[in-house]
Protein backbone atom coordinates (compact mmCIF):
# COMPACT_ATOMS: atom_id res chain seq x y z
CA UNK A 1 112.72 -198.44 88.65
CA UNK A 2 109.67 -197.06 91.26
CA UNK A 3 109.90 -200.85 92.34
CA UNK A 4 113.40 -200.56 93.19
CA UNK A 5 113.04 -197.19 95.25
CA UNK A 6 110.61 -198.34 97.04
CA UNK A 7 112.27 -201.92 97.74
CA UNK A 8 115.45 -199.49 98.94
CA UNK A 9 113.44 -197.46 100.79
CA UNK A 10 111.35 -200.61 102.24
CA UNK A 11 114.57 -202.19 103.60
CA UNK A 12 115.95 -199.26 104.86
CA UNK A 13 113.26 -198.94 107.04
CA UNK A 14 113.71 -202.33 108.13
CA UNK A 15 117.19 -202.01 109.28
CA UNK A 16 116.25 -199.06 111.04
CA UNK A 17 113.65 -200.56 112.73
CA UNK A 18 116.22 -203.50 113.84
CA UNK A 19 118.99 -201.07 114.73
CA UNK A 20 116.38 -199.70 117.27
CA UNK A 21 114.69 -202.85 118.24
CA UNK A 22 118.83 -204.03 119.29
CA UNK A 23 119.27 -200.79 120.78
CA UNK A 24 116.17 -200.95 122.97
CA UNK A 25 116.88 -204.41 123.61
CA UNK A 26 121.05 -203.37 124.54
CA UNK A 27 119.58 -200.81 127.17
CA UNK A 28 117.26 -203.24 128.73
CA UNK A 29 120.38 -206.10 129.33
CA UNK A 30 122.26 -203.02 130.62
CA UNK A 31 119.59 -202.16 132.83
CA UNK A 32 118.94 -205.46 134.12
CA UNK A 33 122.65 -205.96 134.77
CA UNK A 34 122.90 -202.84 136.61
CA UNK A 35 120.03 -204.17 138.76
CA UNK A 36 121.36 -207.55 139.33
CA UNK A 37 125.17 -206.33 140.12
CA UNK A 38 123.32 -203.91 142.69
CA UNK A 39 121.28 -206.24 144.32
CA UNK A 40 124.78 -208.87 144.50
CA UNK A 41 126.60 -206.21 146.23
CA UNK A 42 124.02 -205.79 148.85
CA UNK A 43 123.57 -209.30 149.04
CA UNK A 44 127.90 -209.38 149.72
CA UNK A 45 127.21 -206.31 151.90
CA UNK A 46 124.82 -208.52 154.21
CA UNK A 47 126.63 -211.21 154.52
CA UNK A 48 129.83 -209.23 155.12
CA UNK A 49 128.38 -207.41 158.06
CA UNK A 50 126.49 -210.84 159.57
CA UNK A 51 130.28 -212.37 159.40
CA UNK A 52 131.54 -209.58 161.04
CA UNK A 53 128.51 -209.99 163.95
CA UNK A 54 129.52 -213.77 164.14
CA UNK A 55 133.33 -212.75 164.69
CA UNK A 56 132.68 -210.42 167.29
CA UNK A 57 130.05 -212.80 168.75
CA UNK A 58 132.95 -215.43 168.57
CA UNK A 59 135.40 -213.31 170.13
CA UNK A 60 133.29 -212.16 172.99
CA UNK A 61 132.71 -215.88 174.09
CA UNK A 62 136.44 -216.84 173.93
CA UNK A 63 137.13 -213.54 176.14
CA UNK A 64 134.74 -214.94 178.44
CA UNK A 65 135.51 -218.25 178.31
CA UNK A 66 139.11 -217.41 178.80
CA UNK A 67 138.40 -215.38 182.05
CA UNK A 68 136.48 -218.32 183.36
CA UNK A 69 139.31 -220.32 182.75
CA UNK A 70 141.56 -217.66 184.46
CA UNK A 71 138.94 -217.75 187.76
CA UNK A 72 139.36 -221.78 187.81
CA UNK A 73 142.69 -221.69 187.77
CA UNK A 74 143.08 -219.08 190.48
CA UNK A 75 140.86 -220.73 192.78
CA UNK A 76 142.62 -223.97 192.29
CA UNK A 77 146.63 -223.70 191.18
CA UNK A 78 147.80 -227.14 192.29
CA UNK A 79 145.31 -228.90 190.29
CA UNK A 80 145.78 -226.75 187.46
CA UNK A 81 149.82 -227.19 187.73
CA UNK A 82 149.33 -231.03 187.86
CA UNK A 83 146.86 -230.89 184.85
CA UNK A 84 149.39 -228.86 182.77
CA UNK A 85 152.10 -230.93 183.85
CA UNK A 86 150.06 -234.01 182.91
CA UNK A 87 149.32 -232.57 179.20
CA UNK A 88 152.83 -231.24 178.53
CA UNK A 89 154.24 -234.71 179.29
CA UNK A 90 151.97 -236.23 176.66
CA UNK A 91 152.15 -233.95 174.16
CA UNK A 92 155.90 -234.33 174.67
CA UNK A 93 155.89 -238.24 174.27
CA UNK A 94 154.02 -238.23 170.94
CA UNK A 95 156.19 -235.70 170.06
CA UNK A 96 159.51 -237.64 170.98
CA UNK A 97 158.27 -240.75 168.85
CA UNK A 98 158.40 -238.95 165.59
């Protein structure tokens, strides 16, 4: 019967042993996921705000390439007029064959 006890008592020690070895091993997955989902967010964060720098770069350069556009046509209207004229009858042609 002492072998029994002790067999019991043996085993029990065991599980407990395994109940913390999956605990300690629970917390370290939860830390490392904690870790990882922070460092993803700042990675999303950076990119974010460099996609926000390239739209703002973008929209600078079509302001300014639509003011030199503006100056070119000011300083010369009747070309301008005869270009626009030009691309509005083609665009309407291919447009009429459909």
């Amino acid at each position: 019967m002492a072998d029994k006890s002790e067999g019991a008592a043996d085993l029990s020690e065991q599980i407990k042993a395994i109940q913390a070895e999956l605990l300690a091993l629970t917390e370290s997955m939860r830390s490392f996921s904690s870790e990882k989902a922070h460092a993803g967010a700042e990675a999303l964060r950076d990119a974010a705000g460099r996609a926000g720098d390239a739209a703002d770069d973008a929209r600078r350069h079509g302001e300014h390439m639509a003011e030199v556009l503006e100056g070119r046509i000011t300083a010369n209207p009747l070309p301008s007029v005869l270009i626009a004229a030009g691309v509005g009858l083609v665009i309407g042609a291919l447009l009429g064959r459909r």
